[in-house]
C-alpha atoms as a PDB file:
ATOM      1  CA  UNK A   1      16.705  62.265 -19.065  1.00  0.00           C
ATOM      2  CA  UNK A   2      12.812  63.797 -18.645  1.00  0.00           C
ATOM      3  CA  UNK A   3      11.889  61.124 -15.810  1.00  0.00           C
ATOM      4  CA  UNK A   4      15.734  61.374 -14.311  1.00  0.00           C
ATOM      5  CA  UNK A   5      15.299  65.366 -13.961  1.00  0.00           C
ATOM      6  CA  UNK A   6      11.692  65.111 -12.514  1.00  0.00           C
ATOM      7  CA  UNK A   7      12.763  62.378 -10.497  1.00  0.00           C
ATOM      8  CA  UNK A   8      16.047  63.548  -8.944  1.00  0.00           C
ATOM      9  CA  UNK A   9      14.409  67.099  -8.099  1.00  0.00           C
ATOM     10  CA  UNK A  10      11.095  65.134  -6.269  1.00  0.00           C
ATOM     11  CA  UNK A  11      13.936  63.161  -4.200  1.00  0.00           C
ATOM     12  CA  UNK A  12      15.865  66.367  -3.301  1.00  0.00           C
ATOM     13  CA  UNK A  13      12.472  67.594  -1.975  1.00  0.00           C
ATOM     14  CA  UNK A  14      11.094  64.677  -0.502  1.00  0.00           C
ATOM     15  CA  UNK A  15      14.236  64.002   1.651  1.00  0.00           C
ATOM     16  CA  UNK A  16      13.876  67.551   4.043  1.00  0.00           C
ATOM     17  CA  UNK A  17      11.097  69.738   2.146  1.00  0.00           C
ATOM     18  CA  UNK A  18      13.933  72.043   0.465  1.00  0.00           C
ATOM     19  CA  UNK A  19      16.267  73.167  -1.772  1.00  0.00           C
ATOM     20  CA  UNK A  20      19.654  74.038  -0.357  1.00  0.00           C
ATOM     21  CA  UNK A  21      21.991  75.899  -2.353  1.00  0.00           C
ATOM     22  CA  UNK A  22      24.590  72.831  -2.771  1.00  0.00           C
ATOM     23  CA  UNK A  23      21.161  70.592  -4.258  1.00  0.00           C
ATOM     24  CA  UNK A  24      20.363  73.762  -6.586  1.00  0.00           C
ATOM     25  CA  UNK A  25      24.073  73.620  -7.629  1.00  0.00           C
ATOM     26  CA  UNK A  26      24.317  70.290  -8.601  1.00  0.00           C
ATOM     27  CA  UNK A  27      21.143  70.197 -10.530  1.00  0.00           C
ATOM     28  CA  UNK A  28      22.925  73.279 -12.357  1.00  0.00           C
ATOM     29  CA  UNK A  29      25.966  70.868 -12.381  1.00  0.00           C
ATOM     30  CA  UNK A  30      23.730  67.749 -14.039  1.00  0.00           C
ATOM     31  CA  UNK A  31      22.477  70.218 -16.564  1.00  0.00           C
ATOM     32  CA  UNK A  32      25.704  71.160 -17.740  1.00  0.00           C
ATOM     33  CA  UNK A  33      26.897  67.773 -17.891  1.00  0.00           C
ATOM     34  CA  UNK A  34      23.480  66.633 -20.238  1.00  0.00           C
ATOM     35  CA  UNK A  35      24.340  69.863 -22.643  1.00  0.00           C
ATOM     36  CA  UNK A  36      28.081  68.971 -22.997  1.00  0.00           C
ATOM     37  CA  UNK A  37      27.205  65.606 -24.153  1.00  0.00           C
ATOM     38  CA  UNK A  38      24.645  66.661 -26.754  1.00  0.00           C
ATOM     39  CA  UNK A  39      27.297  69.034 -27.764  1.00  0.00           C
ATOM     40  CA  UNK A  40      29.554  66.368 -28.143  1.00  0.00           C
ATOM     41  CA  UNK A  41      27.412  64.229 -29.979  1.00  0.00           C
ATOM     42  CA  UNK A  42      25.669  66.151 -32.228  1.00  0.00           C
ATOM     43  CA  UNK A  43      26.209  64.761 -34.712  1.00  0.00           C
ATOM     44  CA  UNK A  44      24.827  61.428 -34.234  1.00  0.00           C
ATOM     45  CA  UNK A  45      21.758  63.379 -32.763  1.00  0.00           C
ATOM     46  CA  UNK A  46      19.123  63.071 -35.587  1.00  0.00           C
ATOM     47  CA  UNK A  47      17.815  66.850 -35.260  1.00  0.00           C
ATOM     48  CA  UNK A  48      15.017  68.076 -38.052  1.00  0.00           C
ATOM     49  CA  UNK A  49      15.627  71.807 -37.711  1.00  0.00           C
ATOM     50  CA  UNK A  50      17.990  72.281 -40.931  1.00  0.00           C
ATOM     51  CA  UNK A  51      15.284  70.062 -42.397  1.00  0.00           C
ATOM     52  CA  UNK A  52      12.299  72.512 -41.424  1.00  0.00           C
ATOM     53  CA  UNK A  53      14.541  76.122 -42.145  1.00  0.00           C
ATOM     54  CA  UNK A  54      14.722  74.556 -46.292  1.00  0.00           C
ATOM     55  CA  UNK A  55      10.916  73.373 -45.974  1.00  0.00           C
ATOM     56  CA  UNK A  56      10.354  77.297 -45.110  1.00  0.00           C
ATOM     57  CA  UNK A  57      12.851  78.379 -47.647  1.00  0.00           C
ATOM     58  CA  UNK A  58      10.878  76.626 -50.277  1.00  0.00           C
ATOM     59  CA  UNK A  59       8.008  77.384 -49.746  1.00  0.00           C
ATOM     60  CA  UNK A  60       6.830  80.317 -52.226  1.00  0.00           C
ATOM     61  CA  UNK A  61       7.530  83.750 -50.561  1.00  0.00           C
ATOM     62  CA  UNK A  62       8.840  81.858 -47.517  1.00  0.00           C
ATOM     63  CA  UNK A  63      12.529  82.622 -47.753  1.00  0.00           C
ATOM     64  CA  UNK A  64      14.471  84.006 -44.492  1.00  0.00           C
ATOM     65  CA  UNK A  65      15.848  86.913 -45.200  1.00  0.00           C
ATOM     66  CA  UNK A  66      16.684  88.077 -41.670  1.00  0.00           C
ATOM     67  CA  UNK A  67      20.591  89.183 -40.585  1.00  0.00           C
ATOM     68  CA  UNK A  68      22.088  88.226 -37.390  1.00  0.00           C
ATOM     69  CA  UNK A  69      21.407  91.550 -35.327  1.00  0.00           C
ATOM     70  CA  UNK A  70      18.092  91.071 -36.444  1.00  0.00           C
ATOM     71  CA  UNK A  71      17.635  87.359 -34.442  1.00  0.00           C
ATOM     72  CA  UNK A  72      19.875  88.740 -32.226  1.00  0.00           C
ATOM     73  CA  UNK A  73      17.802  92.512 -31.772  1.00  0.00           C
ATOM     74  CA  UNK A  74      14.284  89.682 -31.466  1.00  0.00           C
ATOM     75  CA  UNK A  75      16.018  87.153 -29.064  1.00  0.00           C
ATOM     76  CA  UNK A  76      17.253  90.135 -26.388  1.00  0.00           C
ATOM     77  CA  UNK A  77      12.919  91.783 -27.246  1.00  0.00           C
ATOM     78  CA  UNK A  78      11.672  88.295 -26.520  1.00  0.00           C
ATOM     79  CA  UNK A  79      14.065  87.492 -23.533  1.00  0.00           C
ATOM     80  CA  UNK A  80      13.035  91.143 -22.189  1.00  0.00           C
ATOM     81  CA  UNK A  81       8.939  90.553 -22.741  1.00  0.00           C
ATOM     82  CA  UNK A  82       9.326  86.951 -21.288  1.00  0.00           C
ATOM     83  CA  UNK A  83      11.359  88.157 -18.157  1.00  0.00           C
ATOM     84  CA  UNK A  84       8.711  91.180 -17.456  1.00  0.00           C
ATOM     85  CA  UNK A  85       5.862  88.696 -18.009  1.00  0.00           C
ATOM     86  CA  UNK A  86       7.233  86.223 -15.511  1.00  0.00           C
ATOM     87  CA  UNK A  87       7.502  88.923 -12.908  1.00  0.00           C
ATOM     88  CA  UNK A  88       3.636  89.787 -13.676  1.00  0.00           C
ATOM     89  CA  UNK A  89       2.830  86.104 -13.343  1.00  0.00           C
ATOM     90  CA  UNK A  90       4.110  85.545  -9.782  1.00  0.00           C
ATOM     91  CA  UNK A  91       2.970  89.352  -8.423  1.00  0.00           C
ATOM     92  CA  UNK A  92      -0.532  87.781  -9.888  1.00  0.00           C
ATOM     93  CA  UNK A  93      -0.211  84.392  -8.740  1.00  0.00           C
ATOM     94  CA  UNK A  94       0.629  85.507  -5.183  1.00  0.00           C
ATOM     95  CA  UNK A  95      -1.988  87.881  -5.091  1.00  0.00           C
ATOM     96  CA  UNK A  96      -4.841  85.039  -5.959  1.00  0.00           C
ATOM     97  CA  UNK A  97      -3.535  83.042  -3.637  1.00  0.00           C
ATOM     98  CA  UNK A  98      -3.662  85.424  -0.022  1.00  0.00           C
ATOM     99  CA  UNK A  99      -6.918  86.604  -1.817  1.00  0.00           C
ATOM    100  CA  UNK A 100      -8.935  83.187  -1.905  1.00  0.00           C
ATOM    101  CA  UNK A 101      -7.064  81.515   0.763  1.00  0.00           C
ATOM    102  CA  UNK A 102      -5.938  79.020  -1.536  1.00  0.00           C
ATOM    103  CA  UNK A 103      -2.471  77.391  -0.836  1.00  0.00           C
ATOM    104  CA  UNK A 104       0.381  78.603  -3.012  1.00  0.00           C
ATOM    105  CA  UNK A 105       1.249  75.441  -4.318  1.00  0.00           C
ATOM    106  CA  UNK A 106      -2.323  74.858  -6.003  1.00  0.00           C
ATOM    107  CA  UNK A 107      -1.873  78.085  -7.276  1.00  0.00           C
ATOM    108  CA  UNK A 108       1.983  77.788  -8.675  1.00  0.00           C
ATOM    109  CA  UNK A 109       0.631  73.914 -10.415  1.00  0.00           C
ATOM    110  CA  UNK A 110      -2.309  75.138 -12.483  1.00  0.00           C
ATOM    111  CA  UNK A 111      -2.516  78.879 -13.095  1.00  0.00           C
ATOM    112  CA  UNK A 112       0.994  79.741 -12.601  1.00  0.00           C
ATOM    113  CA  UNK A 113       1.944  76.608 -14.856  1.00  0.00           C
ATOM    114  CA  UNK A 114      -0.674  77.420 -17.211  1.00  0.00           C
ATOM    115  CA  UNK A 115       0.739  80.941 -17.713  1.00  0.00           C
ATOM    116  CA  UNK A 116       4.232  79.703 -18.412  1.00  0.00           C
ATOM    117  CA  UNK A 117       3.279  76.537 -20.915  1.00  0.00           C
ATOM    118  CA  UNK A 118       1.641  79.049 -23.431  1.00  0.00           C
ATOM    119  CA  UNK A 119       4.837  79.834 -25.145  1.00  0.00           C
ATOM    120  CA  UNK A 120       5.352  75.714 -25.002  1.00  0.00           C
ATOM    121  CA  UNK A 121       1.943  75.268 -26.352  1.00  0.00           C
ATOM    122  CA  UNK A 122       2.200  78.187 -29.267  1.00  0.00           C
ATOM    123  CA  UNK A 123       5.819  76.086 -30.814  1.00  0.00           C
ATOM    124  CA  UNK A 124       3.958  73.087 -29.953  1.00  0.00           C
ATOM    125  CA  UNK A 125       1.108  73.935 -32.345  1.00  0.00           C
ATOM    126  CA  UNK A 126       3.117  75.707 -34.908  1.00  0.00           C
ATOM    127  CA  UNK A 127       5.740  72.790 -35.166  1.00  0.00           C
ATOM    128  CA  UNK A 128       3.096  70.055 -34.705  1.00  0.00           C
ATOM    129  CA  UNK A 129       2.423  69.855 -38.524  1.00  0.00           C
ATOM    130  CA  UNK A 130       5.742  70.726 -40.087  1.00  0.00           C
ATOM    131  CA  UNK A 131       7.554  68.786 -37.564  1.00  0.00           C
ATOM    132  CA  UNK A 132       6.959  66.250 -34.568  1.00  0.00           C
ATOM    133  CA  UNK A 133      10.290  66.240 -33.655  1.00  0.00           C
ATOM    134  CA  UNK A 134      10.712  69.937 -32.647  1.00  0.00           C
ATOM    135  CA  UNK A 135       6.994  69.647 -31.133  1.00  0.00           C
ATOM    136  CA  UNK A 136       8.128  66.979 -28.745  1.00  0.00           C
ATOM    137  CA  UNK A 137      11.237  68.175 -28.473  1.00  0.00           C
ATOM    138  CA  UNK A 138      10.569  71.230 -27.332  1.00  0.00           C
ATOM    139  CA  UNK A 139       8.150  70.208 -24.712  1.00  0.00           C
ATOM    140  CA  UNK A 140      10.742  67.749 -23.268  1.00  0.00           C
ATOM    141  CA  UNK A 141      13.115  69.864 -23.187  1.00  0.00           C
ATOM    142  CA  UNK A 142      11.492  72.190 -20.584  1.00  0.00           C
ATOM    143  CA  UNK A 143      10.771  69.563 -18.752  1.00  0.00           C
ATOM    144  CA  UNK A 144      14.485  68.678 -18.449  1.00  0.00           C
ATOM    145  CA  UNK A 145      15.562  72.867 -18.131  1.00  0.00           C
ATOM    146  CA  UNK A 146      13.233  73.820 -15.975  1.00  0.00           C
ATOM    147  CA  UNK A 147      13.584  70.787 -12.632  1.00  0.00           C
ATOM    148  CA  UNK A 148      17.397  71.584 -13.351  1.00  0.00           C
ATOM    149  CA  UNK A 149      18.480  74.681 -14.492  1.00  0.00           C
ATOM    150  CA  UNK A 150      15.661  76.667 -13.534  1.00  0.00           C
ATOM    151  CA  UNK A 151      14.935  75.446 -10.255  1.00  0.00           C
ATOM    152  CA  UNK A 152      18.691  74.822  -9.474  1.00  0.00           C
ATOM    153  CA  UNK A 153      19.603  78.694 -10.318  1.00  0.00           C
ATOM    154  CA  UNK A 154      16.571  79.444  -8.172  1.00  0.00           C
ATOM    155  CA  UNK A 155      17.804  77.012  -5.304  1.00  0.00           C
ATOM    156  CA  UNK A 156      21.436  78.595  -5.618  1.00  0.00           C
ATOM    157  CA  UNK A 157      20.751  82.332  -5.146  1.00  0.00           C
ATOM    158  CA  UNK A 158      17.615  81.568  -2.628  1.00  0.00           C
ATOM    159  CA  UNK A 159      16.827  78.203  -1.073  1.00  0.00           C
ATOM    160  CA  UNK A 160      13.591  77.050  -1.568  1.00  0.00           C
ATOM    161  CA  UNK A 161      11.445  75.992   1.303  1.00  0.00           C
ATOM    162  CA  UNK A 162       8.302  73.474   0.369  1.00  0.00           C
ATOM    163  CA  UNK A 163       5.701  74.922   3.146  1.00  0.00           C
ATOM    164  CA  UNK A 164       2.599  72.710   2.121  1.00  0.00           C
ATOM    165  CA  UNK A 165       4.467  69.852   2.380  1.00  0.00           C
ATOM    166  CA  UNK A 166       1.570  67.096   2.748  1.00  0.00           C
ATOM    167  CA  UNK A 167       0.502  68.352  -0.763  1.00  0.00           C
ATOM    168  CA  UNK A 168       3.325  68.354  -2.559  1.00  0.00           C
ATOM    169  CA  UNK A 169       4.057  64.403  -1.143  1.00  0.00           C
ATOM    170  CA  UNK A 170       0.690  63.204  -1.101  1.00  0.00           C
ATOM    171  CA  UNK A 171      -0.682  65.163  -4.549  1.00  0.00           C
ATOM    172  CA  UNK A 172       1.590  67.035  -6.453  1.00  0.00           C
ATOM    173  CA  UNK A 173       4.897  64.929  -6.933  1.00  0.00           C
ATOM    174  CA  UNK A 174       2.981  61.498  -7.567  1.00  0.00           C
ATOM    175  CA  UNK A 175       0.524  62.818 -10.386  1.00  0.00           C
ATOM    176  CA  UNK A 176       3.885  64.573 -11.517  1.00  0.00           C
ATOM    177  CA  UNK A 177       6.059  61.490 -11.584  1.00  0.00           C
ATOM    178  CA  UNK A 178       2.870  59.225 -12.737  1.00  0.00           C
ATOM    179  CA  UNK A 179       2.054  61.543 -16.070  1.00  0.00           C
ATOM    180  CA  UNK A 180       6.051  62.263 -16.636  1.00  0.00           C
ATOM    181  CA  UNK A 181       6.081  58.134 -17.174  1.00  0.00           C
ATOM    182  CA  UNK A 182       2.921  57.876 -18.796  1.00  0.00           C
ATOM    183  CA  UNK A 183       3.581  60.719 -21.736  1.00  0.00           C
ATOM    184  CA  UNK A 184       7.090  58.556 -22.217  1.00  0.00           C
ATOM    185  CA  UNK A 185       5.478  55.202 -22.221  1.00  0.00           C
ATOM    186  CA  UNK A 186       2.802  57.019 -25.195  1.00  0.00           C
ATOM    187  CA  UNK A 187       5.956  58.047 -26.780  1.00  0.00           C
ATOM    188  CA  UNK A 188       7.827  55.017 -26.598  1.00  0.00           C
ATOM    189  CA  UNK A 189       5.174  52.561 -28.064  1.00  0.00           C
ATOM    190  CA  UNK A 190       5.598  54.027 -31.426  1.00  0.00           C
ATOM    191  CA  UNK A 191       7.434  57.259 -31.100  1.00  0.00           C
ATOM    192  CA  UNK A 192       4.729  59.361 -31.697  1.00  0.00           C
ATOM    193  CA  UNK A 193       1.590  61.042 -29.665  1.00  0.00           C
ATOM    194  CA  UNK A 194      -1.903  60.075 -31.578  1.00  0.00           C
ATOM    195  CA  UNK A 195      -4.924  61.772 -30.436  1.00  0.00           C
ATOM    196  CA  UNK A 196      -6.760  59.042 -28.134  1.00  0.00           C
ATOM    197  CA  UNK A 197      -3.210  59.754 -26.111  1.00  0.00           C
ATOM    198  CA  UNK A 198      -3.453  63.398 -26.114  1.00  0.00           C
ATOM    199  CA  UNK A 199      -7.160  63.216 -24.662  1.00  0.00           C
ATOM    200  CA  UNK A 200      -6.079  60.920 -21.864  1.00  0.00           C
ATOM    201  CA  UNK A 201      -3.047  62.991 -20.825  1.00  0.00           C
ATOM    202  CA  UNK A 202      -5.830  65.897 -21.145  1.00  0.00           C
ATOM    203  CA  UNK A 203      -8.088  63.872 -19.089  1.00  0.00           C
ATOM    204  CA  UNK A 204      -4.932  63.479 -16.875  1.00  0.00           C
ATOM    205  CA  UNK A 205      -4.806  66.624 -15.870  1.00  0.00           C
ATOM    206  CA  UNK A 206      -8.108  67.615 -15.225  1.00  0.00           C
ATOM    207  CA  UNK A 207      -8.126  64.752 -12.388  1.00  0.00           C
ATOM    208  CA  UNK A 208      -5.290  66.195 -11.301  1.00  0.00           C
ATOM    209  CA  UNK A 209      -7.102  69.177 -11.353  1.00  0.00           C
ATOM    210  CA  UNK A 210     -10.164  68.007  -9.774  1.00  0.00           C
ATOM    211  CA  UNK A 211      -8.322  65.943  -7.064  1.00  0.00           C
ATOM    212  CA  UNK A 212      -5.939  69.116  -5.980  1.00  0.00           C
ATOM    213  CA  UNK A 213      -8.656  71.645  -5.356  1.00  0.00           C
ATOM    214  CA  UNK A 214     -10.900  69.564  -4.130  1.00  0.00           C
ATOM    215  CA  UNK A 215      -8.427  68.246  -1.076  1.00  0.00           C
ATOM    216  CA  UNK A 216      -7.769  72.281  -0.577  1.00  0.00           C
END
């Protein structure tokens, strides 16, 4: 479902450089439809939350003792910081790119995508050791939300044009599709990420890296 979502919104792009409204809406659409069926078959879905909440519970001085309003109170505090912090990161993002000339699509794939992974990275790194399952999970599961939903709710209330098109088909949509397919092929092998893997998806991205700024 990763490589389908990645895939699906590179084609919508690659056919005319945009995203129409009706493209945004059926990404929305394919979302939906992937949701429904996890919600429908849940539970043959091997999942290792409930597992990790009585891990926490056990542990000495580790039991939740927090109500409802008070996730509830958090998730609307978080929501707000992450929605303020978003609108910081594009003001910011925009600004380095008329300031050093640099096109906005280098800008949006490193420090832009940089900005927005942190909160990835920190559940990454706190669920790494207590669970790989909600590690990985987690960081496929943006990768499925965000070339949907986010995107596609983007696309629906304002189309998006690609303007540096030549980078996006000759840089930015290969080394996406390419690493997409090499992080599942890692995964596949034996359903976990060692560490000679995480250095060469590292070392992935800082070719990326190297090869996008230095066609700019």
């Amino acid at each position: 479902m990763m490589f389908l979502a990645v895939m699906l919104l590179s084609m919508l792009i690659l056919v005319d450089g945009d995203l129409n409204r009706l493209e945004g809406a059926l990404l929305c659409l394919l979302y939906v439809m992937y949701i429904t069926y996890l919600i429908q078959h849940r539970d043959e879905i091997r999942t290792e939350e409930f597992e990790v909440l009585e891990d926490i519970r056990a542990e000495p001085g580790g039991r939740i003792t927090w109500t409802t309003t008070t996730y509830f109170v958090m998730l609307m505090i978080g929501l707000g910081l992450a929605m303020f912090a978003s609108a910081r990161v594009i003001d910011s993002a925009a600004g380095i790119a008329i300031e050093m000339g640099v096109p906005s699509a280098a800008v949006g794939s490193t420090l832009s995508a940089i900005g927005t992974s942190f909160p990835e990275l920190a559940v990454a790194l706190l669920a790494a050791r207590r669970s790989t399952g909600i590690a990985v999970g987690t960081l496929i599961g943006s990768n499925i939300t965000d070339p949907m939903l986010s995107v596609g709710i983007a696309a629906i209330i304002n189309p998006i044009v690609v303007s540096d098109t030549a980078l996006f088909y000759g840089l930015i949509i290969p080394a996406t599709l390419f690493c997409t397919g090499l992080a599942l092929v890692f995964m596949w092998t034996d359903f976990k990420f060692n560490r000679p893997e995480g250095v060469i998806l590292i070392g992935c991205y800082a070719v990326f890296l190297f090869l996008l700024y230095g066609s700019i």
